[in-house]
Every structure is written in structure tokens, then in C-alpha cells.
Protein backbone atom coordinates (compact mmCIF):
# COMPACT_ATOMS: atom_id res chain seq x y z
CA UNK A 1 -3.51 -27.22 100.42
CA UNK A 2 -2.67 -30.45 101.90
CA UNK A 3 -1.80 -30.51 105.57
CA UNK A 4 1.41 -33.19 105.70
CA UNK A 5 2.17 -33.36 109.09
CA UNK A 6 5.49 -35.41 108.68
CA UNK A 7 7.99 -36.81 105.86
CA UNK A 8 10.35 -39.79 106.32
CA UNK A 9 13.42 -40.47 104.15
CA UNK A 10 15.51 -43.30 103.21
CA UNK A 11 18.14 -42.55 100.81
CA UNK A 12 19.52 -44.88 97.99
CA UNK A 13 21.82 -42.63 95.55
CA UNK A 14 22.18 -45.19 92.87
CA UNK A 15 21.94 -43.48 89.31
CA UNK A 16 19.14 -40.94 88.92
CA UNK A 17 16.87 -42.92 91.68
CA UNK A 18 17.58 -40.68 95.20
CA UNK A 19 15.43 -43.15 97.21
CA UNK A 20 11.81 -43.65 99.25
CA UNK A 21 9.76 -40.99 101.03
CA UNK A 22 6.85 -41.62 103.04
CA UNK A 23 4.16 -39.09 104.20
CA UNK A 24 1.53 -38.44 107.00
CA UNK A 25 -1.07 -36.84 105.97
CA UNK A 26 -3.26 -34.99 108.64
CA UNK A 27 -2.14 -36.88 111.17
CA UNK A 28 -4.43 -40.19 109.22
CA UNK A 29 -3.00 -41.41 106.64
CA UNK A 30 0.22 -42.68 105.91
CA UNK A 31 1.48 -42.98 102.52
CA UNK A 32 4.60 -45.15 102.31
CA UNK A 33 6.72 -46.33 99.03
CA UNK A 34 6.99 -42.94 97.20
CA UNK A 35 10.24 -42.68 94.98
CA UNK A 36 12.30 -39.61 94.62
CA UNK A 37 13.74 -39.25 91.27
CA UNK A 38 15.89 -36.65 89.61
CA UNK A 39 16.34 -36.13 85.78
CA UNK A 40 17.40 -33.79 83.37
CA UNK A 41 14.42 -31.43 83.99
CA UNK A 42 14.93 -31.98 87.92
CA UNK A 43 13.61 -33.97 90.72
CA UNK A 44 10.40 -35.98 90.32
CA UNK A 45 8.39 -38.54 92.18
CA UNK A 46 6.70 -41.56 91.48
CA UNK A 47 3.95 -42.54 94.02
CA UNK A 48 3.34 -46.47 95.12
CA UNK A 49 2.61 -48.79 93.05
CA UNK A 50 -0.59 -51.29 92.79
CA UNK A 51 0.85 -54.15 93.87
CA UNK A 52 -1.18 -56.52 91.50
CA UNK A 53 -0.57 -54.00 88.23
CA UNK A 54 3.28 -53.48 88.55
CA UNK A 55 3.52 -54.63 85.02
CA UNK A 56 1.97 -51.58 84.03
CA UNK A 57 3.06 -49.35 86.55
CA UNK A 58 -0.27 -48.81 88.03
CA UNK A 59 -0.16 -46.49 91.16
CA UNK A 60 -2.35 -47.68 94.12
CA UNK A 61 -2.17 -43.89 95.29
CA UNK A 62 -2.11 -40.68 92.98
CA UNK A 63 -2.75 -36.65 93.85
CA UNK A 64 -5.37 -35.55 91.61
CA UNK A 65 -3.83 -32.35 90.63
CA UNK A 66 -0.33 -30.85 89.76
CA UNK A 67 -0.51 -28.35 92.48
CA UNK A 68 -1.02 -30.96 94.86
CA UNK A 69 1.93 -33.34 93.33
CA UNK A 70 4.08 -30.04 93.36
CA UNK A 71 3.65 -29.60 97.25
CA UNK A 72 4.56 -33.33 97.72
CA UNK A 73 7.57 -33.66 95.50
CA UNK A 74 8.65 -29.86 97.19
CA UNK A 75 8.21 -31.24 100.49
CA UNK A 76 9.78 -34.62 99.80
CA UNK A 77 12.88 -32.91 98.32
CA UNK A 78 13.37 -30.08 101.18
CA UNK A 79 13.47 -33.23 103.60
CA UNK A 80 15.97 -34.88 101.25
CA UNK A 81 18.32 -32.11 101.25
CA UNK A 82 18.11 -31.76 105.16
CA UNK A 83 18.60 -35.43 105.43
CA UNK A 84 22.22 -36.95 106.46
CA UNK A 85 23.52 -39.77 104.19
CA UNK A 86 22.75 -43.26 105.27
């Protein structure tokens, strides 16, 4: 299980996009740009993008597993909920 010590939100609220999430990750590693999303199956995230492959939608940073993904979209979106309106 990933330790995440800390999420940040900025909300945006324009069509299905909710807005940005960043997370620190054991107290290291931030991970900054990650876009909350929700759809017709539910909420779903997108992490950053490569800067230099945006054309393709490249992502410069990636969990590789779904469990993983899971805890950081479940986290993200608890934080979300809790979060006042901009």
C-alpha cells in the first residue's frame, strides 16, 4: 500500500472535469497535475502529462497497478468531497 501522506485540491467544476489533485507521497515525492474526472461509470483520474508527448497524451507519471490507481483516485475523491468550493 502506498503511504500518501497529504492530498491538495483545486476545484474547477466545468463539465465532467472536477479539477487538479496533487499528492505527497512518503513525505518525498510530490506528484502535482493529476486530474479528477467523473463519467458515466464514476470518478476517474488522469495522472500528469509528459510535457513533450501531450499530443499523445503521454503521462510523465503512472501507478503500475489498478490497486494502486484505486487508492489514489479513492483518496483524491474523499479529499474532493471534504473540500469547500473555490
Amino acid at each position: 500500500m502506498l503511504e500518501i501522506n497529504e492530498v491538495r485540491i483545486k476545484k474547477i467544476n466545468k463539465g465532467n472535469f472536477l479539477g487538479y489533485a496533487s499528492i505527497l507521497i512518503q513525505n518525498s515525492l510530490i506528484i502535482d497535475g493529476i486530474e479528477l474526472h467523473d463519467g458515466e461509470k464514476g470518478r476517474y483520474i488522469y495522472m500528469p502529462l509528459n510535457p513533450k508527448m501531450k499530443k499523445t497524451r503521454r503521462n510523465s507519471t503512472y501507478p503500475i497497478d489498478n490497486k494502486t490507481r484505486e487508492q489514489i483516485l479513492q483518496l483524491i475523491s474523499d479529499k474532493y468531497d471534504k473540500t469547500e468550493n473555490d
